[in-house]
Structures are given as structure tokens and as C-alpha cells.
C-alpha atoms as a PDB file:
ATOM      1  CA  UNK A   1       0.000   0.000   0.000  1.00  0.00           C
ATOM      2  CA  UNK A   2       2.889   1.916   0.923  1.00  0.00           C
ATOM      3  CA  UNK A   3       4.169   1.324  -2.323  1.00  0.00           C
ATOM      4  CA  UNK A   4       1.002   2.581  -4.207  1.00  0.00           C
ATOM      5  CA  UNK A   5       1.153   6.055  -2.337  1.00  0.00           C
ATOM      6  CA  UNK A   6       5.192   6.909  -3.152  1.00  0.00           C
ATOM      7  CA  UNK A   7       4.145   6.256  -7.252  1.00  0.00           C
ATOM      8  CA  UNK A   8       1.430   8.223  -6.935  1.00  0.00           C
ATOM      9  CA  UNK A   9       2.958  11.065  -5.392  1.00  0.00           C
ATOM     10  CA  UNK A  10       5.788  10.694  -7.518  1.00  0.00           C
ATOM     11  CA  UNK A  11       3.326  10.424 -10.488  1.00  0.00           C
ATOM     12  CA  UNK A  12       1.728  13.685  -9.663  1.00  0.00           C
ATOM     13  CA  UNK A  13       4.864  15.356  -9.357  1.00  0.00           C
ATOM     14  CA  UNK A  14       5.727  14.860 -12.450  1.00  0.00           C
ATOM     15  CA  UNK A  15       2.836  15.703 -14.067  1.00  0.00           C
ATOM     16  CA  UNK A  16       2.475  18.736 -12.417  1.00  0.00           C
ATOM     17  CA  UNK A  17       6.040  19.727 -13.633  1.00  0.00           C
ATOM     18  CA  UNK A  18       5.369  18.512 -17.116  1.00  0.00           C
ATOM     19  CA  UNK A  19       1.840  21.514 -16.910  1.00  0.00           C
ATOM     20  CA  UNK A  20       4.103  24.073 -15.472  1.00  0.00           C
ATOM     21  CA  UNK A  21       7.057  23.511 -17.893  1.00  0.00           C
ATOM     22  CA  UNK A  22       4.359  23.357 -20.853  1.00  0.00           C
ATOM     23  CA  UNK A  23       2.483  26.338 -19.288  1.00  0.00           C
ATOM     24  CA  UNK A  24       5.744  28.244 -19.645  1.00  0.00           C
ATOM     25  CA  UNK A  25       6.388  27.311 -23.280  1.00  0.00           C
ATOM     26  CA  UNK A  26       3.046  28.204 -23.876  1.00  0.00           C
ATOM     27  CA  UNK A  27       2.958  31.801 -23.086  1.00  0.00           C
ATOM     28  CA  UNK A  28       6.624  32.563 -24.487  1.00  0.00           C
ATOM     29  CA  UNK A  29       5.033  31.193 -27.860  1.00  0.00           C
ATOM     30  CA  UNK A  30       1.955  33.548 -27.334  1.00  0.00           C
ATOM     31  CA  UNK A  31       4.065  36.368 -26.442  1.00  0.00           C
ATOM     32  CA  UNK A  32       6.309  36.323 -29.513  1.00  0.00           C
ATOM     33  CA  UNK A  33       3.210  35.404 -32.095  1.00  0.00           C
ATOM     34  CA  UNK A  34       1.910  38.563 -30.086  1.00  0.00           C
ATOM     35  CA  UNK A  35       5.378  40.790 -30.365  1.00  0.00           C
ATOM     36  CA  UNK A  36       5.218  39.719 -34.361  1.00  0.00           C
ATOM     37  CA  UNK A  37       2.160  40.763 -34.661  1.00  0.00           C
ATOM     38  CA  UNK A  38       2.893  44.160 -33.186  1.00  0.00           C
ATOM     39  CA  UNK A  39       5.945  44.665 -35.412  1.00  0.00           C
ATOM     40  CA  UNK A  40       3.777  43.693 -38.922  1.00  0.00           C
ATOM     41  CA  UNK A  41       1.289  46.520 -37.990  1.00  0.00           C
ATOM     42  CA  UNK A  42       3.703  48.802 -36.799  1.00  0.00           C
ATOM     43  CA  UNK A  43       5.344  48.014 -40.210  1.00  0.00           C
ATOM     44  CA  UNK A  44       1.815  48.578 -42.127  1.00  0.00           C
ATOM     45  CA  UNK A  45       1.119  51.756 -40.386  1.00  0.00           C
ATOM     46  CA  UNK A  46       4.541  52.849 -41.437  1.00  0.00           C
ATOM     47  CA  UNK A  47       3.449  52.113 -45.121  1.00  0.00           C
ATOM     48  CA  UNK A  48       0.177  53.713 -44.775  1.00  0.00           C
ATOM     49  CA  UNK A  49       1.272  56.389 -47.567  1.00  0.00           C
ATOM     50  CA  UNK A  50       2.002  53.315 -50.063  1.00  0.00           C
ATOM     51  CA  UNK A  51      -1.203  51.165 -49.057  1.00  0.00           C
ATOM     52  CA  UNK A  52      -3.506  54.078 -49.768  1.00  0.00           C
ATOM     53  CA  UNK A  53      -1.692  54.544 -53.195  1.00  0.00           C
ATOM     54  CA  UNK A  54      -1.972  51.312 -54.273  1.00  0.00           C
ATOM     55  CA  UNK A  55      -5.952  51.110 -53.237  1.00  0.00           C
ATOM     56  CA  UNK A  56      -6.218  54.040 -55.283  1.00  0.00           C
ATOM     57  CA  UNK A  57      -4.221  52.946 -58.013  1.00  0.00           C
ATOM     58  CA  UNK A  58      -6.362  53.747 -61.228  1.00  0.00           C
ATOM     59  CA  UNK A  59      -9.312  55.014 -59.783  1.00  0.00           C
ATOM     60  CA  UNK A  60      -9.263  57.917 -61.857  1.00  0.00           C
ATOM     61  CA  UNK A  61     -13.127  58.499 -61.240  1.00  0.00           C
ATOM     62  CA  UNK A  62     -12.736  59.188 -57.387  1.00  0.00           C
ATOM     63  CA  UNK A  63     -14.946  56.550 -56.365  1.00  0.00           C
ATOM     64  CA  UNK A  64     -12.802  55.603 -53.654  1.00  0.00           C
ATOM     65  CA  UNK A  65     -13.572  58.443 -50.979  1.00  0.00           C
ATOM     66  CA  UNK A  66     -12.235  56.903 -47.769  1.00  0.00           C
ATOM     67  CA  UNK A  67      -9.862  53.500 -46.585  1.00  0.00           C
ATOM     68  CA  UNK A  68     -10.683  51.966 -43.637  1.00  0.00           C
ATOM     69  CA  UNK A  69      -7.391  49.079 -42.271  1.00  0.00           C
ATOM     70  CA  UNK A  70      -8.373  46.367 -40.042  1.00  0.00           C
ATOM     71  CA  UNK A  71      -5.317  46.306 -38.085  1.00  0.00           C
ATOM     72  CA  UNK A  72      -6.377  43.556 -35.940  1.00  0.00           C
ATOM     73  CA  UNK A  73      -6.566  40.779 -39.228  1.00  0.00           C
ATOM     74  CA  UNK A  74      -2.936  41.072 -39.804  1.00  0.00           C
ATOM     75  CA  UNK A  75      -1.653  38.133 -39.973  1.00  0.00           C
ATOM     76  CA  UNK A  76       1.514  36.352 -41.180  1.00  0.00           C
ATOM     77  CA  UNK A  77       1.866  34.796 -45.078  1.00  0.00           C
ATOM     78  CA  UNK A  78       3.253  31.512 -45.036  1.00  0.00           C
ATOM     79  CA  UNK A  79       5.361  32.761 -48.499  1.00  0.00           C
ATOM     80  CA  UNK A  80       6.821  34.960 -46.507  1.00  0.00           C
ATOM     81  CA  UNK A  81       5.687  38.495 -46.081  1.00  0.00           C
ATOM     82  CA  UNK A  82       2.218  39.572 -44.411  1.00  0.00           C
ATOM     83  CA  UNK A  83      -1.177  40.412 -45.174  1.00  0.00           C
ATOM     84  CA  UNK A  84      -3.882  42.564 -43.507  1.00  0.00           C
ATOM     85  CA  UNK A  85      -7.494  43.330 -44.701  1.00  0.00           C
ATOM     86  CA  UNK A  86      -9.332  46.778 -45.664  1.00  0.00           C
ATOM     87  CA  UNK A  87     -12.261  48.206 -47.168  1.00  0.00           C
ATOM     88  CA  UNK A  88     -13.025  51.426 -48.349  1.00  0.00           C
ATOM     89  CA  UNK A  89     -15.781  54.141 -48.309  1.00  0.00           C
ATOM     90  CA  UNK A  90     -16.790  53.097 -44.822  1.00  0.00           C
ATOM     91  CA  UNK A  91     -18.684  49.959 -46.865  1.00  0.00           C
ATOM     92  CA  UNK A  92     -17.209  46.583 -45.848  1.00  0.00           C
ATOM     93  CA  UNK A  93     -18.658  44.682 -48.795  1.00  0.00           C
ATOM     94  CA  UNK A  94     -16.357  46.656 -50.927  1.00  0.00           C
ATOM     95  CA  UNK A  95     -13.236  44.955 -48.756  1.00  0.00           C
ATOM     96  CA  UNK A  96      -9.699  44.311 -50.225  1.00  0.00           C
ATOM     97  CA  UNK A  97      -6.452  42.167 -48.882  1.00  0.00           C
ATOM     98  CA  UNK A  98      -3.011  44.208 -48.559  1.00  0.00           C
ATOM     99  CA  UNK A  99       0.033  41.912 -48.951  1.00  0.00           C
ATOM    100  CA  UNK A 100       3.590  42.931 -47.609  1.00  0.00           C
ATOM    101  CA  UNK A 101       6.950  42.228 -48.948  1.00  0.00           C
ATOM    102  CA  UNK A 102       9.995  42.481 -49.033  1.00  0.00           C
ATOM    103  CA  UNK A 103      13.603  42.172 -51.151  1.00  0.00           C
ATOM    104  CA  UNK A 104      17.167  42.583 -51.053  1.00  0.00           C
ATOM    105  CA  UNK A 105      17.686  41.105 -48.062  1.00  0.00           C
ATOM    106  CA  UNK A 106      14.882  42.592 -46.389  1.00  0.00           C
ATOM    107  CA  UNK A 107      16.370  45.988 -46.518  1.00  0.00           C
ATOM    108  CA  UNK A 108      13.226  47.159 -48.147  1.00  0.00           C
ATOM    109  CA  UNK A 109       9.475  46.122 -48.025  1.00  0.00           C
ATOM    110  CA  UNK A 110       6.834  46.622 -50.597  1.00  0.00           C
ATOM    111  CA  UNK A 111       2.946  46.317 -50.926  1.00  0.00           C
ATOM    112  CA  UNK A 112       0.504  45.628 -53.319  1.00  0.00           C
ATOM    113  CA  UNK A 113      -3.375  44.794 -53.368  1.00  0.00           C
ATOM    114  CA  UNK A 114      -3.869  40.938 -53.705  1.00  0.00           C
ATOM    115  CA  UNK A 115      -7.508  40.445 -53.776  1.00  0.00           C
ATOM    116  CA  UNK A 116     -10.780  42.771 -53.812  1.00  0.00           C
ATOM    117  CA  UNK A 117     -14.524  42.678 -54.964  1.00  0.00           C
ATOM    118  CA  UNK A 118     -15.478  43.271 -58.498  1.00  0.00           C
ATOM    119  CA  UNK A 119     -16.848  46.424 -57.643  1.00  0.00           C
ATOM    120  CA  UNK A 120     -13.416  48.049 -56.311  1.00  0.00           C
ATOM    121  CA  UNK A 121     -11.288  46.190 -59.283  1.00  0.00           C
ATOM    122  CA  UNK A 122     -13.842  47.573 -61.634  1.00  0.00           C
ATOM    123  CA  UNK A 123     -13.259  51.270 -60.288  1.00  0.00           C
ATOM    124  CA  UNK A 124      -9.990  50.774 -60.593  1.00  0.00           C
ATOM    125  CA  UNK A 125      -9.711  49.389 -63.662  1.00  0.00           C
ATOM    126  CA  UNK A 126     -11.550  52.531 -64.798  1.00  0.00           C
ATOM    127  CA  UNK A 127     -14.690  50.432 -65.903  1.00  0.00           C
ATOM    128  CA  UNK A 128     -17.139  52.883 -64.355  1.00  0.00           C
END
């Protein structure tokens, strides 16, 4: 009986050790997914100028009034690079994706538009 008790405490002890050790590992993986996510969007608010260009690109009829970012979808690209979602004239159905970049070495990063409605890529396309 004695015997039973000592490999159950020792049982418990280690699996308590094994839930604080994987508890740890845990939030230092949260924490940097967290810090890398802080760094994209401080890297896309940097490139706010270039975002808004390329949204705009060939909308020659001013449809586009206003761009709205949704900071919180940022989110890493597993080709490398980032993305984050937008929309524009305060109308979410008209929504567009915002892919990041970069070359040489990462000494520079660059955006273009991946993906948007038919609506948007018809405004900028100059169809109407």
C-alpha cells in the first residue's frame, strides 16, 4: 500500500512539472506570435502612404472616398511576407487584402493589393 502512495505522489509530481514547464512554453510562444504581430502593424502603419496609393491605383473616377485598415486581421503569409485586410468608403462589402513584402535582403518592403470585390477592381480598372 505503501508502495502505491510513493508512485502516486511521484506520479503527480511529475505531471504537475510537465503543466508548469508546458504552461511556460506556452505563453513565451503567445508572447512572440503577439510581439510579431505588433511589429507587422507597426510596419503597415509605417506604409500607410504606399497602401492608400496602391488602393487608389487607377481610380481615376474618385470613387474611392475613404480606406478603412483592419489592423487587428494582420496576420503572417506563409510565403513569406504579411497580409492585412481593408475596405473602403466606410462599406465593408467593398473589402480588399493588402500583402507585404519584401527584397534585397529585407532591406526594403513593398505592398501591393492581392484580392478585392469586383466592384473596387472595376473602379480601378476605370470600368465605371
Amino acid at each position: 500500500m505503501k508502495m502505491n502512495k510513493k508512485i502516486f505522489w511521484i506520479s503527480l509530481s511529475i505531471l504537475l512539472i510537465l503543466l508548469i514547464c508546458g504552461g511556460g512554453i506556452y505563453m513565451q510562444i503567445e508572447n512572440h506570435q503577439r510581439e510579431e504581430k505588433m511589429e507587422m502593424i507597426k510596419i503597415a502603419k509605417d506604409h500607410k502612404k504606399e497602401m492608400d496609393e496602391q488602393v487608389r491605383y487607377g481610380d481615376k473616377n474618385h470613387h474611392i472616398k475613404t480606406i478603412t485598415y483592419e489592423w487587428d486581421t494582420v496576420e503572417h503569409n506563409p510565403m513569406g511576407g504579411f497580409e492585412l485586410q481593408g475596405y473602403v468608403n466606410n462599406d465593408k462589402n467593398l473589402d480588399f487584402g493588402i500583402s507585404f513584402d519584401s527584397d534585397n535582403g529585407g532591406k526594403s518592403i513593398y505592398c501591393y493589393e492581392y484580392t478585392c470585390v469586383v466592384q473596387l477592381d472595376d473602379w480601378t480598372e476605370g470600368k465605371n
